[in-house]
Protein backbone atom coordinates (compact mmCIF):
# COMPACT_ATOMS: atom_id res chain seq x y z
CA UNK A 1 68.84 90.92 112.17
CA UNK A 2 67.02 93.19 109.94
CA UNK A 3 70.03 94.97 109.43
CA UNK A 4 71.69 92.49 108.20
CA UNK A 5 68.96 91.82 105.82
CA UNK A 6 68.98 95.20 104.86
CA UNK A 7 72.10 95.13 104.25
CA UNK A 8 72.12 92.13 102.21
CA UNK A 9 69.18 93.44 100.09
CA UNK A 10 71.64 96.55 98.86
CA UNK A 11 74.98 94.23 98.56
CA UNK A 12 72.42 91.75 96.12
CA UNK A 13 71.64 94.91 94.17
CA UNK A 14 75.13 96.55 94.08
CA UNK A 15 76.37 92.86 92.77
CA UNK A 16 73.64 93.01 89.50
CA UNK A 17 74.26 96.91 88.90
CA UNK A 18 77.88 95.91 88.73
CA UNK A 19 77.43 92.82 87.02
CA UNK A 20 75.50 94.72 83.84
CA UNK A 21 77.76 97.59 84.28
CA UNK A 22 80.93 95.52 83.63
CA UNK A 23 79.21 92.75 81.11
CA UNK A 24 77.57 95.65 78.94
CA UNK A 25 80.12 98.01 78.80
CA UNK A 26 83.67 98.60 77.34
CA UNK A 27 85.04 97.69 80.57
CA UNK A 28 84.17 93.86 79.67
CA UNK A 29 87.30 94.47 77.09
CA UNK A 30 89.29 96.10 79.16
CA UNK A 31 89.23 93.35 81.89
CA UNK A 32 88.86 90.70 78.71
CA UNK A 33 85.84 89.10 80.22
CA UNK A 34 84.94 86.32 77.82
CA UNK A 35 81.23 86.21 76.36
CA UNK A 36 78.37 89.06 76.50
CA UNK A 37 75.55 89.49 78.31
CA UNK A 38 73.90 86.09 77.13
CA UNK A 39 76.97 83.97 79.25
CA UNK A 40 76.04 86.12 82.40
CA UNK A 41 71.74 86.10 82.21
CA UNK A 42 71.78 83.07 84.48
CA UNK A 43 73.71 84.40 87.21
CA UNK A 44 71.55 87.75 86.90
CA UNK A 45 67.97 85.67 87.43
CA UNK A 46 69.58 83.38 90.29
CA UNK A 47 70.50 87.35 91.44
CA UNK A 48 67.20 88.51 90.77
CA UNK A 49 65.46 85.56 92.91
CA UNK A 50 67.68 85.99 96.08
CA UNK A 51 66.80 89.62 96.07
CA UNK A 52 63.02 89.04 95.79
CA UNK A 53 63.38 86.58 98.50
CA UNK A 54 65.28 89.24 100.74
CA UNK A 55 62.84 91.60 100.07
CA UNK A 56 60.37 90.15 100.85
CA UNK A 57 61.53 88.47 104.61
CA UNK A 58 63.12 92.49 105.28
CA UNK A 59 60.62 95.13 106.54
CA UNK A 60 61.27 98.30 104.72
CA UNK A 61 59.07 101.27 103.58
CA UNK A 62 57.25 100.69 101.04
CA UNK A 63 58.38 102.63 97.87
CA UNK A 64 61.86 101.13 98.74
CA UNK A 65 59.93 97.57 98.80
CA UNK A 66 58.18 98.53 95.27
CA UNK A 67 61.82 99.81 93.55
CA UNK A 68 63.93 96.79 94.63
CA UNK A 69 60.93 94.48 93.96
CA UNK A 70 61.30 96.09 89.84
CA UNK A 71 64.66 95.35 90.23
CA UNK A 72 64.83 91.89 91.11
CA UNK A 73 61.68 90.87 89.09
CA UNK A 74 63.01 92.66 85.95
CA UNK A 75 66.62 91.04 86.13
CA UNK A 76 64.60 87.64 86.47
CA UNK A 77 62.82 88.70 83.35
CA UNK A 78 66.41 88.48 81.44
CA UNK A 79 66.69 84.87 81.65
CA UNK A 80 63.22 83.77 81.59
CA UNK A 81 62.99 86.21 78.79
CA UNK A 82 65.70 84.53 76.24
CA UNK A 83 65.10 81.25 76.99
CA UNK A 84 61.31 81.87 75.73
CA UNK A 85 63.06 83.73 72.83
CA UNK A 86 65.04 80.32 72.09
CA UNK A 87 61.80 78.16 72.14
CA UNK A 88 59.67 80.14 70.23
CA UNK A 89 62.16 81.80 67.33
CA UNK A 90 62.28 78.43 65.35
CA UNK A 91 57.86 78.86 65.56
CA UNK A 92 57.97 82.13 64.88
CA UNK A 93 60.71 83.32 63.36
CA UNK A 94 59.91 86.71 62.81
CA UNK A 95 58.59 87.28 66.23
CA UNK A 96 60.16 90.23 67.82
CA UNK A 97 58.57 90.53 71.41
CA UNK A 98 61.35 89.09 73.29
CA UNK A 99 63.98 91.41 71.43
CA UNK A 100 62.13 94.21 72.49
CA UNK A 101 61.62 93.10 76.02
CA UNK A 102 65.33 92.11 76.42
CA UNK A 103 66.80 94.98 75.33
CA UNK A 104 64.53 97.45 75.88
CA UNK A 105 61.53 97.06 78.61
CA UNK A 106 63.82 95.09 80.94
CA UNK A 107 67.07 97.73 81.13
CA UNK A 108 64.82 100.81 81.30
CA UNK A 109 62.87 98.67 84.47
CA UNK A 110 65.98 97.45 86.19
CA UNK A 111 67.38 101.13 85.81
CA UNK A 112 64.54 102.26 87.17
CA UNK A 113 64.44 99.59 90.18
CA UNK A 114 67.83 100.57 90.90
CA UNK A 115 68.13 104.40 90.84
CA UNK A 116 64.89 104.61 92.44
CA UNK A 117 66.04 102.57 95.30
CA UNK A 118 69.32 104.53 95.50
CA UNK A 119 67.04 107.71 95.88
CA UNK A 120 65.18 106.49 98.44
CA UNK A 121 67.91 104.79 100.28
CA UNK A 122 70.03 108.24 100.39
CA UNK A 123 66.63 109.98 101.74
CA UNK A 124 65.88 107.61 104.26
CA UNK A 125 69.64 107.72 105.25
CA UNK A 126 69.57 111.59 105.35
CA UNK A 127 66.10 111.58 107.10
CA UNK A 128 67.22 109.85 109.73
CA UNK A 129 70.33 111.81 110.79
């Protein structure tokens, strides 16, 4: 069974890596995927929760725990992030927090969530050959 959780934990963050890699790049033109990032932000958090909640119920080593834990919390941060942009832009309309968090705090903490738990994933898998 923890296997299987395992296993779900990686197939959760393979489906957001891939989801940012194909929504942010100029493969979203080659494939013609309507929208940007903004149409996709909701699927990322809902993303972002189920791999916090896998993480959590799967026993793993710790600095694995701590990289996917980035990940998931910082592709929750996307959503949570504009939709605090929306409400307080019309208050504030020269406030540029949530700019900088969204597009550049948050990608620099997911890529870090994510190629950290790649390292450690290919370590542990070599380590225990």
């Amino acid at each position: 069974m923890a296997n299987i959780r395992m296993l779900v934990c990686w197939i959760l963050l393979g489906i957001m890596a891939g989801l940012i890699i194909v929504v942010v790049s100029p493969l979203r033109e080659l494939l013609q995927i309507p929208g940007d990032l903004s149409n996709y932000v909701i699927h990322l958090g809902v993303l972002g929760v189920l791999l916090l909640i896998m993480v959590i119920l799967t026993k793993m080593t710790m600095w694995l725990r701590i990289f996917m834990i980035t990940a998931g919390t910082s592709a929750l941060g996307w959503p949570i992030s504009l939709y605090i942009h929306d409400l307080i832009s019309p208050l504030f309309p020269d406030e540029g927090f949530t700019y900088l968090l969204v597009f550049f705090i948050l990608p620099v903490t997911f890529l870090i969530g994510v190629s950290g738990s790649i390292v450690i994933g290919i370590k542990q898998l070599i380590s225990s050959k």
